[in-house]
PDB file of N, CA and C in Angstrom:
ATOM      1  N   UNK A   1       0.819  -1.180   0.000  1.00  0.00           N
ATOM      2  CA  UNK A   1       0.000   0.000   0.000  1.00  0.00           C
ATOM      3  C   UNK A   1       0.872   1.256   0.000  1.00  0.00           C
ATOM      4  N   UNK A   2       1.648   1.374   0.928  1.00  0.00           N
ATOM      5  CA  UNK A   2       2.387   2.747   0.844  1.00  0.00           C
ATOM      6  C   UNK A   2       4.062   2.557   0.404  1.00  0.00           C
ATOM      7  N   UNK A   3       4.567   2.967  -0.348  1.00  0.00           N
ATOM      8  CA  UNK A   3       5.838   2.796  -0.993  1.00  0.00           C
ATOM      9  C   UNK A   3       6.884   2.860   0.240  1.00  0.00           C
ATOM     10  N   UNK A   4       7.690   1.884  -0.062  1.00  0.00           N
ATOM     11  CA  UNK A   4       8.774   2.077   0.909  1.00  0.00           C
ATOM     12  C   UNK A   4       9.568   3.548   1.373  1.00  0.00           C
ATOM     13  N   UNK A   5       9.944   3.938   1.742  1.00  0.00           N
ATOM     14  CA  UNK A   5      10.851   5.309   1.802  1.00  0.00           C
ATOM     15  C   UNK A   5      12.141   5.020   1.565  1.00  0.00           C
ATOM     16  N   UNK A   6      12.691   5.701   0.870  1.00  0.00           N
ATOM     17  CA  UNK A   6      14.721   5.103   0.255  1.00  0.00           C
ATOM     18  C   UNK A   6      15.205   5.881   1.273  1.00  0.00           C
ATOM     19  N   UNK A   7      16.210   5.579   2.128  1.00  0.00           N
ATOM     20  CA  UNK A   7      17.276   6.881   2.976  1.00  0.00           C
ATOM     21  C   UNK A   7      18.689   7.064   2.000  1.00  0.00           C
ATOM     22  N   UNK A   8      18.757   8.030   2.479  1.00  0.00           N
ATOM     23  CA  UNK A   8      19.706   9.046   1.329  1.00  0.00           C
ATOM     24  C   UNK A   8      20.829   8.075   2.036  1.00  0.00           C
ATOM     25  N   UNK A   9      21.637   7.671   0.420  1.00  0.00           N
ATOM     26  CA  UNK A   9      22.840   7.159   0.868  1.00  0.00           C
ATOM     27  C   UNK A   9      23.991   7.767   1.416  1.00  0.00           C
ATOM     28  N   UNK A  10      25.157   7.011   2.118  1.00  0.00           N
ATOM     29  CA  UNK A  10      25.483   7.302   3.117  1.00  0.00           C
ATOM     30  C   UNK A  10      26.784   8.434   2.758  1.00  0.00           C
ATOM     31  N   UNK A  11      26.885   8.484   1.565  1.00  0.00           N
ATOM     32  CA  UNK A  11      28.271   9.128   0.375  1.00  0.00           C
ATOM     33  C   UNK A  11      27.484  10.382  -0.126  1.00  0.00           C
ATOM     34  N   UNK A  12      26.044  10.158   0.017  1.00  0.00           N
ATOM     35  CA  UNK A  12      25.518  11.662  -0.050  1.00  0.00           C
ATOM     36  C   UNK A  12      25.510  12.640   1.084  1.00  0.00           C
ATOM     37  N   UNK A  13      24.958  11.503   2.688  1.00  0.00           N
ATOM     38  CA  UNK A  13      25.353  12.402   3.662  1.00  0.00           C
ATOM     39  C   UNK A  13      26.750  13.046   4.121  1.00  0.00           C
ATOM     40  N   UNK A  14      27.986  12.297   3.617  1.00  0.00           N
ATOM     41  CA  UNK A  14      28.934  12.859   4.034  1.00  0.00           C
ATOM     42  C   UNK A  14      29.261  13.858   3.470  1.00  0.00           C
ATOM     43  N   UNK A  15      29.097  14.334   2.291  1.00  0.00           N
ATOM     44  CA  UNK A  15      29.313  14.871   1.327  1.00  0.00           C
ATOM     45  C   UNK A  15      28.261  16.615   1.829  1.00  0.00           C
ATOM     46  N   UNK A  16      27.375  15.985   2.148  1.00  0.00           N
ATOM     47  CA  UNK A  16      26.582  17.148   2.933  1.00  0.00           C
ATOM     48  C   UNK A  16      27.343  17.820   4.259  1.00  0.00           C
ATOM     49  N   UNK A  17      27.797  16.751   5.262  1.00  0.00           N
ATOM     50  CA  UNK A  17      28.346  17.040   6.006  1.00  0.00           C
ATOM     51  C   UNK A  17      29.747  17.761   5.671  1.00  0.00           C
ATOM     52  N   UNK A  18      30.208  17.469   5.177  1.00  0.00           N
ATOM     53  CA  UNK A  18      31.468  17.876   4.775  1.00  0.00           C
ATOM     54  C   UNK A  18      31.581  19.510   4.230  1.00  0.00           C
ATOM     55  N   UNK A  19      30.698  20.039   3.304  1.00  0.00           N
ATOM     56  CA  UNK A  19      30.767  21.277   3.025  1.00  0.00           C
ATOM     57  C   UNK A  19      30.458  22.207   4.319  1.00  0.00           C
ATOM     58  N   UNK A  20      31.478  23.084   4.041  1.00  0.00           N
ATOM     59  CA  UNK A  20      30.909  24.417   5.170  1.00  0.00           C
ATOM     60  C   UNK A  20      29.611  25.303   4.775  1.00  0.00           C
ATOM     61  N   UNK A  21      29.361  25.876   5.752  1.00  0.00           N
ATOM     62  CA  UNK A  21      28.323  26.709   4.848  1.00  0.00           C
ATOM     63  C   UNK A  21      28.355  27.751   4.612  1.00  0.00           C
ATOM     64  N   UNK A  22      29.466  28.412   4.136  1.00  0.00           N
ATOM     65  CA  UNK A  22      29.677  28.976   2.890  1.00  0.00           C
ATOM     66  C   UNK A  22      29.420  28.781   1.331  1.00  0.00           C
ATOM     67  N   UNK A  23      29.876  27.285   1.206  1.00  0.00           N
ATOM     68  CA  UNK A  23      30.084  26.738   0.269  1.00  0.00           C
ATOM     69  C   UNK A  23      28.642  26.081  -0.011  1.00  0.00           C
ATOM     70  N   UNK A  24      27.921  26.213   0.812  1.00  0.00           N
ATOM     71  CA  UNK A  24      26.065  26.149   0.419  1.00  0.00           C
ATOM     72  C   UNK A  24      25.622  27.272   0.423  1.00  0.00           C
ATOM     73  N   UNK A  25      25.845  28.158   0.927  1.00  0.00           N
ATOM     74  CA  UNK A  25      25.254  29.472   0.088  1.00  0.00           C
ATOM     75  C   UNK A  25      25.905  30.144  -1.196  1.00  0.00           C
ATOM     76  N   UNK A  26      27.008  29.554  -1.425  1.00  0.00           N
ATOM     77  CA  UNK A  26      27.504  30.137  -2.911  1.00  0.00           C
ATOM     78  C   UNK A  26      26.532  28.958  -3.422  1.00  0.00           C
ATOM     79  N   UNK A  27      26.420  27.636  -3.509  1.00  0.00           N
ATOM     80  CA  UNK A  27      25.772  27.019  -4.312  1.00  0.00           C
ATOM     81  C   UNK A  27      24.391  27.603  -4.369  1.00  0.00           C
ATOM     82  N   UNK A  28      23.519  28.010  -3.346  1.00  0.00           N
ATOM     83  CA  UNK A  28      22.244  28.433  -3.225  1.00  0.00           C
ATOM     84  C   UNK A  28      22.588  29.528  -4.461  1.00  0.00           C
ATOM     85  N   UNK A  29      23.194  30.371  -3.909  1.00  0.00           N
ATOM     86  CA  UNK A  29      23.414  31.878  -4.644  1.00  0.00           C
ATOM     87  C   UNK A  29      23.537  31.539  -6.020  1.00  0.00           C
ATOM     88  N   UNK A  30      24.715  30.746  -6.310  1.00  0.00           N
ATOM     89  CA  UNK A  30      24.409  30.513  -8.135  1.00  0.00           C
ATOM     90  C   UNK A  30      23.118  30.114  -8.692  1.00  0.00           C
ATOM     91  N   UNK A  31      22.838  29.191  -7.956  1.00  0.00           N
ATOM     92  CA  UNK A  31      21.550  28.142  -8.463  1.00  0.00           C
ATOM     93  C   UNK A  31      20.188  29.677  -8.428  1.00  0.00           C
ATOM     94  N   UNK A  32      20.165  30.410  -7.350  1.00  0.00           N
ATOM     95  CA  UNK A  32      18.916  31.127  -7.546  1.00  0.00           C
ATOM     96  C   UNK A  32      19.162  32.459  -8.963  1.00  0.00           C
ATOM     97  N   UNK A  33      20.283  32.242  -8.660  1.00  0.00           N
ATOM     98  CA  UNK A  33      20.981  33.431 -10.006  1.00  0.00           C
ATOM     99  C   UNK A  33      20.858  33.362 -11.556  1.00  0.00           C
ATOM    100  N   UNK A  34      20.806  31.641 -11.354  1.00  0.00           N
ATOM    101  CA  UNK A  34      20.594  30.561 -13.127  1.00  0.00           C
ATOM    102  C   UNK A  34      19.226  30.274 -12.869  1.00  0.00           C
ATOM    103  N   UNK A  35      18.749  30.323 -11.946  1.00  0.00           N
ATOM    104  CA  UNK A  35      16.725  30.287 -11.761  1.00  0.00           C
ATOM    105  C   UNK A  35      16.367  31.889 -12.507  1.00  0.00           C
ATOM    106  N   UNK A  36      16.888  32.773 -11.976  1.00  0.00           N
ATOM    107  CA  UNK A  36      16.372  34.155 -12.300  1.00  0.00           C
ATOM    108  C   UNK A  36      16.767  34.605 -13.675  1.00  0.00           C
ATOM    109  N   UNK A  37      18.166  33.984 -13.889  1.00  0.00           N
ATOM    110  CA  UNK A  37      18.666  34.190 -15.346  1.00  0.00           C
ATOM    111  C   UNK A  37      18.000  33.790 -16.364  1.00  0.00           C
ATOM    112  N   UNK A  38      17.017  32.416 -16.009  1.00  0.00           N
ATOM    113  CA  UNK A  38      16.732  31.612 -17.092  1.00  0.00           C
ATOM    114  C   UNK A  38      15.297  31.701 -17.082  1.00  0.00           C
ATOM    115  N   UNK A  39      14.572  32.248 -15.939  1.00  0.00           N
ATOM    116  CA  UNK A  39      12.981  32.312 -15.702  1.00  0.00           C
ATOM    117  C   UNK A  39      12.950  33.639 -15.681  1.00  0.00           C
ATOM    118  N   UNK A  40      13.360  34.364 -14.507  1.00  0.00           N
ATOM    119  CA  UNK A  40      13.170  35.945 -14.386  1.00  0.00           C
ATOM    120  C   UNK A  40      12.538  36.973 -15.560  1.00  0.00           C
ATOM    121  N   UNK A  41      12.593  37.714 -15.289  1.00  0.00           N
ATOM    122  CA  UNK A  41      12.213  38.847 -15.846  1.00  0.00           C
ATOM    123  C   UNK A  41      13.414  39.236 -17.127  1.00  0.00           C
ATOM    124  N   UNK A  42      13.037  39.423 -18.135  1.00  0.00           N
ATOM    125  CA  UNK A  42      13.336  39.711 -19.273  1.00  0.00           C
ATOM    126  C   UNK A  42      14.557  38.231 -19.188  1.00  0.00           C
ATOM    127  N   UNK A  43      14.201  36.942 -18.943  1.00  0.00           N
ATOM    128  CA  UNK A  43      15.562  36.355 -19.084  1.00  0.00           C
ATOM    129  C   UNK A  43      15.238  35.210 -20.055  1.00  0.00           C
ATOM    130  N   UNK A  44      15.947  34.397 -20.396  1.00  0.00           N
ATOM    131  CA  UNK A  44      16.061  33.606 -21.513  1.00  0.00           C
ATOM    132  C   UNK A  44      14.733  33.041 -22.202  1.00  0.00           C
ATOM    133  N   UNK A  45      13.996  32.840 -21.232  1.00  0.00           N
ATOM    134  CA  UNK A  45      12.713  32.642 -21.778  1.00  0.00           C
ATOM    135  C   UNK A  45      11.677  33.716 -22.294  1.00  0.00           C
ATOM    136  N   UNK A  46      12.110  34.761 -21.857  1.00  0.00           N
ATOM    137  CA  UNK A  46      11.433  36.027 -22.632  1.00  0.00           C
ATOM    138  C   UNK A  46      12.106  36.202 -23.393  1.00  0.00           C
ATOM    139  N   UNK A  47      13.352  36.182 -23.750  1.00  0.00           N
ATOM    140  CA  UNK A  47      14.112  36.378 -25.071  1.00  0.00           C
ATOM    141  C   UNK A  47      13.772  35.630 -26.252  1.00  0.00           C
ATOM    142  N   UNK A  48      13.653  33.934 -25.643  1.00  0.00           N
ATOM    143  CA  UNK A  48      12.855  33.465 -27.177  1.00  0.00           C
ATOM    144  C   UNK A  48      11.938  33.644 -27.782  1.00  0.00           C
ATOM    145  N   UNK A  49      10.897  34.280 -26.519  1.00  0.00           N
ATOM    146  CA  UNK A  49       9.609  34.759 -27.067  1.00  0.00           C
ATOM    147  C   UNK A  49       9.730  36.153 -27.721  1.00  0.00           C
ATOM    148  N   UNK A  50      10.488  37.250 -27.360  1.00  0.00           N
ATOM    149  CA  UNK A  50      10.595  38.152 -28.360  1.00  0.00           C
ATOM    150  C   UNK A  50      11.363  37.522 -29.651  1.00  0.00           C
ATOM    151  N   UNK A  51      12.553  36.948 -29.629  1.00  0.00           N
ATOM    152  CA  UNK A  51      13.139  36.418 -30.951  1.00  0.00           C
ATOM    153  C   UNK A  51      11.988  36.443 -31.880  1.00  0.00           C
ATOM    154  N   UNK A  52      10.596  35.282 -31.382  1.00  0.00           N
ATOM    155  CA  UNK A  52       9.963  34.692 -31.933  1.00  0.00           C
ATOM    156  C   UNK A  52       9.045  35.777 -32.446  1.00  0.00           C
ATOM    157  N   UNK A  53       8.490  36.895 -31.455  1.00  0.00           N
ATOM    158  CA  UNK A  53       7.937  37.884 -32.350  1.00  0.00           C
ATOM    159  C   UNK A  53       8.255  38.831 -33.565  1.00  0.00           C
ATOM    160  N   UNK A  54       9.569  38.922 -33.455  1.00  0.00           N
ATOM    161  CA  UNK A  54      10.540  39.749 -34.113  1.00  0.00           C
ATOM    162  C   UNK A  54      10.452  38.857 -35.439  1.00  0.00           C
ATOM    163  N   UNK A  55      10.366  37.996 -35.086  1.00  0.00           N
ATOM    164  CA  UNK A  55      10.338  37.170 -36.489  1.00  0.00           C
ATOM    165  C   UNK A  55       9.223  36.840 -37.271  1.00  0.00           C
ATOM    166  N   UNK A  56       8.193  36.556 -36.396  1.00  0.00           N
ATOM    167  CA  UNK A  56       6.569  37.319 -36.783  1.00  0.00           C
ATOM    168  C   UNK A  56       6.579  38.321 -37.373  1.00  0.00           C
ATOM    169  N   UNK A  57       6.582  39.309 -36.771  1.00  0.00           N
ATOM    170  CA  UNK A  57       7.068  40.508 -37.505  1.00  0.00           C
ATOM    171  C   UNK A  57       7.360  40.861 -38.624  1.00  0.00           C
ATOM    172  N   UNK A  58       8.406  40.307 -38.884  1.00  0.00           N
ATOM    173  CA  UNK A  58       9.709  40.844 -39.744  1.00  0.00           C
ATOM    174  C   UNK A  58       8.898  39.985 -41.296  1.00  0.00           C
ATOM    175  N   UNK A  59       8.434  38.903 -40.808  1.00  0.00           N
ATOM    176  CA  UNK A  59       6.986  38.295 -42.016  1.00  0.00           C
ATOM    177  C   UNK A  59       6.376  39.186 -42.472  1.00  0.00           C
ATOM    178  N   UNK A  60       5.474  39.275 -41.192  1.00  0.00           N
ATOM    179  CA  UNK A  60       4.552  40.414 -42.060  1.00  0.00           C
ATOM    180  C   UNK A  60       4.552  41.709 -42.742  1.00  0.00           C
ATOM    181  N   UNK A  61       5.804  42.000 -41.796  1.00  0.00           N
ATOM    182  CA  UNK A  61       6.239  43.257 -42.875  1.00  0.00           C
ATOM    183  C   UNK A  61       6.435  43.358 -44.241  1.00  0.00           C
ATOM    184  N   UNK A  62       7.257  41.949 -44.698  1.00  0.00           N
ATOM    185  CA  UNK A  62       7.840  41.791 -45.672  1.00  0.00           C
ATOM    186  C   UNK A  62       6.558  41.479 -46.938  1.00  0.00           C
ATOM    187  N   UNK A  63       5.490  40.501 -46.185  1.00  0.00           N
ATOM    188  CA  UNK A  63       4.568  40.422 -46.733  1.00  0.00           C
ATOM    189  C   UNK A  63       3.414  41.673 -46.613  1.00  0.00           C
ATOM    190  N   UNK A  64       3.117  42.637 -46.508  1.00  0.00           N
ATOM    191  CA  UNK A  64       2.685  43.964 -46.382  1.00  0.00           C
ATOM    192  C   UNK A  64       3.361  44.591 -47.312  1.00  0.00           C
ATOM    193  N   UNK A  65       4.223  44.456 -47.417  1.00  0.00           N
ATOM    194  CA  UNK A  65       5.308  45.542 -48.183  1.00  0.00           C
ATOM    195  C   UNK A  65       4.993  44.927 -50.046  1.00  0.00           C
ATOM    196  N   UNK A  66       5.118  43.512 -49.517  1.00  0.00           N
ATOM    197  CA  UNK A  66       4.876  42.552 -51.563  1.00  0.00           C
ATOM    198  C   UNK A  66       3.295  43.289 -51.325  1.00  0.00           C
ATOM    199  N   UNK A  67       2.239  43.199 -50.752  1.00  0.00           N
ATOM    200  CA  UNK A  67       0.988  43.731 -51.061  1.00  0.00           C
ATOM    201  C   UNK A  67       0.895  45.223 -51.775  1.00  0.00           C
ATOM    202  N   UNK A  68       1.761  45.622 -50.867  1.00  0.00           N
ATOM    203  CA  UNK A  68       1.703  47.436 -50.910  1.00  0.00           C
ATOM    204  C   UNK A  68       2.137  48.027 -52.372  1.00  0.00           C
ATOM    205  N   UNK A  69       3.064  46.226 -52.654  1.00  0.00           N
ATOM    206  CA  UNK A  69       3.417  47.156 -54.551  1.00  0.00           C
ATOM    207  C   UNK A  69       2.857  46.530 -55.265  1.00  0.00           C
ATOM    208  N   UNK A  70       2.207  45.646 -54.891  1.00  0.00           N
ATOM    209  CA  UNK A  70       0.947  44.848 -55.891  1.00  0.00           C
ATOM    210  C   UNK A  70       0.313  46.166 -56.257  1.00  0.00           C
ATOM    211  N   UNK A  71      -0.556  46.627 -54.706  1.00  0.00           N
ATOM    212  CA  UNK A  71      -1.237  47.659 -54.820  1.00  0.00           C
ATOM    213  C   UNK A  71      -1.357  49.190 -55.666  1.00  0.00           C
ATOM    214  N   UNK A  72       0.166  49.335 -55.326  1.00  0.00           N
ATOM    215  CA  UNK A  72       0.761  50.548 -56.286  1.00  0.00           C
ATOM    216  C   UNK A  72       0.829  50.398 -57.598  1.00  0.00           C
ATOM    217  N   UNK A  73       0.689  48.946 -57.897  1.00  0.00           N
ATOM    218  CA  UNK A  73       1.226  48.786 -59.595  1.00  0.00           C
ATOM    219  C   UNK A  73      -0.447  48.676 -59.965  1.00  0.00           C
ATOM    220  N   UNK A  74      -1.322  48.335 -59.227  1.00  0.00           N
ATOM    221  CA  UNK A  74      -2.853  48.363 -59.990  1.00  0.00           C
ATOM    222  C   UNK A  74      -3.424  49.402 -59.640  1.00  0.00           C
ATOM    223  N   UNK A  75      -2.930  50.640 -58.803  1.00  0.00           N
ATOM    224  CA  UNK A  75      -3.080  52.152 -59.306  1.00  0.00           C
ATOM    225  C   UNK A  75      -2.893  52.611 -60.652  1.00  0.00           C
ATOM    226  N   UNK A  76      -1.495  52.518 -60.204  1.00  0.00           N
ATOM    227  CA  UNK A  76      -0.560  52.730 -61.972  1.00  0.00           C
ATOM    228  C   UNK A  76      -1.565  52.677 -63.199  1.00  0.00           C
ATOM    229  N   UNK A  77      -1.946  50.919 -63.166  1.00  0.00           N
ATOM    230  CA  UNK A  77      -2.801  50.727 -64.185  1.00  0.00           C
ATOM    231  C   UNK A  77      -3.815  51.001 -64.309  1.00  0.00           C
ATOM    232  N   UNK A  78      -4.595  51.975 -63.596  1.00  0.00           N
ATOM    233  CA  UNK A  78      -5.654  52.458 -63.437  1.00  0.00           C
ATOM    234  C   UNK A  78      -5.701  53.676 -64.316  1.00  0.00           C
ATOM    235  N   UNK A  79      -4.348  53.802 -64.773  1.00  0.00           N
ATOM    236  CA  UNK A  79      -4.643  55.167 -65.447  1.00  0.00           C
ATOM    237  C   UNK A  79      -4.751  54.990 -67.189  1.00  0.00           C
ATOM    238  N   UNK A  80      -4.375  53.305 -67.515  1.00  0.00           N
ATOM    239  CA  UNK A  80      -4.523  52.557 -68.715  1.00  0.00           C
ATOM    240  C   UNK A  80      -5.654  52.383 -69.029  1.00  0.00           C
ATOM    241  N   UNK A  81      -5.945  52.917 -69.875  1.00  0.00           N
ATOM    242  CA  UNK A  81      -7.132  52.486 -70.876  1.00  0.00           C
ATOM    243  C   UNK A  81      -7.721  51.408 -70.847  1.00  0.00           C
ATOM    244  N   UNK A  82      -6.652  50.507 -71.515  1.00  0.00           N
ATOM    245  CA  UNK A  82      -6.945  49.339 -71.746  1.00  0.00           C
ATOM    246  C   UNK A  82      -6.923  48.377 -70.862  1.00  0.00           C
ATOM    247  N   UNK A  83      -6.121  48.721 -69.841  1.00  0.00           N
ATOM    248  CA  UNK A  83      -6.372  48.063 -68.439  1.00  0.00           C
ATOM    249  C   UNK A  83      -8.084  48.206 -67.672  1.00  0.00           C
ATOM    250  N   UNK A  84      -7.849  49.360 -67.665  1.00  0.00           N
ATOM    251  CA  UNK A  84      -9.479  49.552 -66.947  1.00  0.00           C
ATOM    252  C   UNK A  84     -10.808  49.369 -68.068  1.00  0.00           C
ATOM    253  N   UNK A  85     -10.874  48.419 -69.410  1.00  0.00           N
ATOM    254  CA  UNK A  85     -11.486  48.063 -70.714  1.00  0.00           C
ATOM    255  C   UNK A  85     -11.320  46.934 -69.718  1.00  0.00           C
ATOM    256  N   UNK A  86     -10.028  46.320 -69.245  1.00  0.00           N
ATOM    257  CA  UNK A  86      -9.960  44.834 -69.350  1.00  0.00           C
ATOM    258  C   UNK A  86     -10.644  44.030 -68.075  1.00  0.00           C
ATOM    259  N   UNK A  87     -10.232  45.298 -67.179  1.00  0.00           N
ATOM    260  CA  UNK A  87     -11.013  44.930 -65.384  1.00  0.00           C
ATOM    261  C   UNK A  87     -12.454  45.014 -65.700  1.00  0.00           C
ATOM    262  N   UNK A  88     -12.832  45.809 -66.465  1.00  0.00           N
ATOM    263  CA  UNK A  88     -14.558  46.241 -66.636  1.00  0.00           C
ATOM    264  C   UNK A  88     -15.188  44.873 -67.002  1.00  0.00           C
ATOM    265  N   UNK A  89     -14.454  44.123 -68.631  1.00  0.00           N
ATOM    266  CA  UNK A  89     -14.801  42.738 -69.006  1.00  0.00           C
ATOM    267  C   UNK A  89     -14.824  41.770 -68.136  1.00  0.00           C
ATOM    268  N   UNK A  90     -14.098  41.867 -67.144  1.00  0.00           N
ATOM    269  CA  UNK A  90     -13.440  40.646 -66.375  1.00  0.00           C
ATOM    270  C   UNK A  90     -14.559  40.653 -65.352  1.00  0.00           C
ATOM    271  N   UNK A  91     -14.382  41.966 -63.897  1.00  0.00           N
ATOM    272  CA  UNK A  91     -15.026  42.076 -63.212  1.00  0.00           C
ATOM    273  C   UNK A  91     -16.320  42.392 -63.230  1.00  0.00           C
ATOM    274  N   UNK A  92     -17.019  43.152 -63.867  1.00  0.00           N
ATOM    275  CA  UNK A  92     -18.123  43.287 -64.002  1.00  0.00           C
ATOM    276  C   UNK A  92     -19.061  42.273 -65.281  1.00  0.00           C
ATOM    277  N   UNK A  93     -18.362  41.982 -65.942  1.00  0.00           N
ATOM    278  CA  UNK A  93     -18.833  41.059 -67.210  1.00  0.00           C
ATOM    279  C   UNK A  93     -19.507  41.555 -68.279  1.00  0.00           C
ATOM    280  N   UNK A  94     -19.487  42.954 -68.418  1.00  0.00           N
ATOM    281  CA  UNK A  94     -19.791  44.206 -69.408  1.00  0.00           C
ATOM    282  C   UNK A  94     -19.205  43.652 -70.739  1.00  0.00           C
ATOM    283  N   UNK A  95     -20.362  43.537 -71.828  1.00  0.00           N
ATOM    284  CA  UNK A  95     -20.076  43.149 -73.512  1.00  0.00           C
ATOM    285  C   UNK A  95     -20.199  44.143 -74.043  1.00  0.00           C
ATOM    286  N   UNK A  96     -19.732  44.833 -75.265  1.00  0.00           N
ATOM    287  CA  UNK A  96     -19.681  45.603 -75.774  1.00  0.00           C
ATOM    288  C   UNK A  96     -20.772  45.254 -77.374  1.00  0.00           C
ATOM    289  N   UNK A  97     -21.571  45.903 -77.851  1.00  0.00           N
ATOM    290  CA  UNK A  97     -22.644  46.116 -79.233  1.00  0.00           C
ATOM    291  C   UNK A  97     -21.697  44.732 -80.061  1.00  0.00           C
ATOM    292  N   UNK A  98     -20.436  44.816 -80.536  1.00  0.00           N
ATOM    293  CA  UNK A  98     -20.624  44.253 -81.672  1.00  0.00           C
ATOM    294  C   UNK A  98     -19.376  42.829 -80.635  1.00  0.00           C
ATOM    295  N   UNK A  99     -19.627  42.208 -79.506  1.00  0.00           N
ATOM    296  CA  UNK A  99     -18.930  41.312 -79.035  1.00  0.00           C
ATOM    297  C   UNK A  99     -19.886  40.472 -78.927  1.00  0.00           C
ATOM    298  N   UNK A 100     -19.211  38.943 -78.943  1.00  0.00           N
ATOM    299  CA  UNK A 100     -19.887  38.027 -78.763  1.00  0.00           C
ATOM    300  C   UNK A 100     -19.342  36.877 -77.541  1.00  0.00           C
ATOM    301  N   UNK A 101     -19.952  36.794 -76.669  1.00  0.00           N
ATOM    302  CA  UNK A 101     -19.602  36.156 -75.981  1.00  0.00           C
ATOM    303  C   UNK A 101     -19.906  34.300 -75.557  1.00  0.00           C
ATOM    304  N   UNK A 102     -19.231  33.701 -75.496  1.00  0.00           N
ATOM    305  CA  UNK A 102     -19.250  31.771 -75.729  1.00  0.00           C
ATOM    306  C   UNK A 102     -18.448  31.673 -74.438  1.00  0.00           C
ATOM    307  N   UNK A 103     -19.694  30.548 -73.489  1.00  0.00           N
ATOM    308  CA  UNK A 103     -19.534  30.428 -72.296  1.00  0.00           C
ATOM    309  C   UNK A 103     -19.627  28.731 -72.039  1.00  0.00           C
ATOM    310  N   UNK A 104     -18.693  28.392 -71.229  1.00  0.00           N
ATOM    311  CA  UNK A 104     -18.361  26.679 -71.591  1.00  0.00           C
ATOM    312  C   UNK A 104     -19.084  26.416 -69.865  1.00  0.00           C
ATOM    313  N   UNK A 105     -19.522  25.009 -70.354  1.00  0.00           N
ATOM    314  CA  UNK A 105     -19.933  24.542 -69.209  1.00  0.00           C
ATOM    315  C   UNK A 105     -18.510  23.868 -68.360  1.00  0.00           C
ATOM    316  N   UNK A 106     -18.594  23.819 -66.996  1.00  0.00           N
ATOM    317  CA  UNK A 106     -17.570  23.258 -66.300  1.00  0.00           C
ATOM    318  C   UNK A 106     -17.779  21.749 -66.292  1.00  0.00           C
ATOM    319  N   UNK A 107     -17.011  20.956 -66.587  1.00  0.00           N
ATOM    320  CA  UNK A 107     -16.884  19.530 -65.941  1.00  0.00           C
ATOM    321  C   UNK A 107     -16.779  19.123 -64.857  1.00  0.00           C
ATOM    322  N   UNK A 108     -18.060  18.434 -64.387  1.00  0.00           N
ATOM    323  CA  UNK A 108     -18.358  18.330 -62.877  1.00  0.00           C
ATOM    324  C   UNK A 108     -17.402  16.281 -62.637  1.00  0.00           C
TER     325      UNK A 108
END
């Protein structure tokens, strides 16, 4: 029913015994120092998470930026004739008096 209990072997207690305690509070002291370094506030684990935004980021920018000259270049063409003839056919589906238009069925 209840698990045995292990006692700390006997090369661990001496080993305990043996340090002064000095030499357990420098160990405390590092160990809470690599706790705070690595958990704390702005510390390694907030660093990957900014890395990781920065790199989010640095996406969407890049992709914002390919939109932004898509965008600029179908201004541009806005000022074409024959461009804004061709968006009118396309998008709106506007025929002109002497056009004929032939419309295919899709294969289902």
């Amino acid at each position: 029913m209840f698990s045995r209990i292990r006692t700390i072997p006997p090369f661990f207690l001496q080993i305990v015994r043996s340090l002064p305690l000095r030499s357990w509070l420098v160990i405390f002291g590092a160990g809470l120092f690599l706790w705070f370094w690595i958990f704390g506030h702005n510390g390694l684990v907030d660093l990957e998470h900014l890395i990781r935004l920065q790199r989010n980021y640095t996406q969407q920018k890049q992709s914002l930026a390919e939109e932004k000259e898509q965008l600029e270049q179908d201004l541009k063409n806005m000022e074409n004739p024959r461009y804004l003839k061709h968006l009118i056919h396309q998008e709106l589906g506007y025929v002109e008096s002497d056009e004929v238009v032939i419309q295919f069925q899709e294969k289902k």
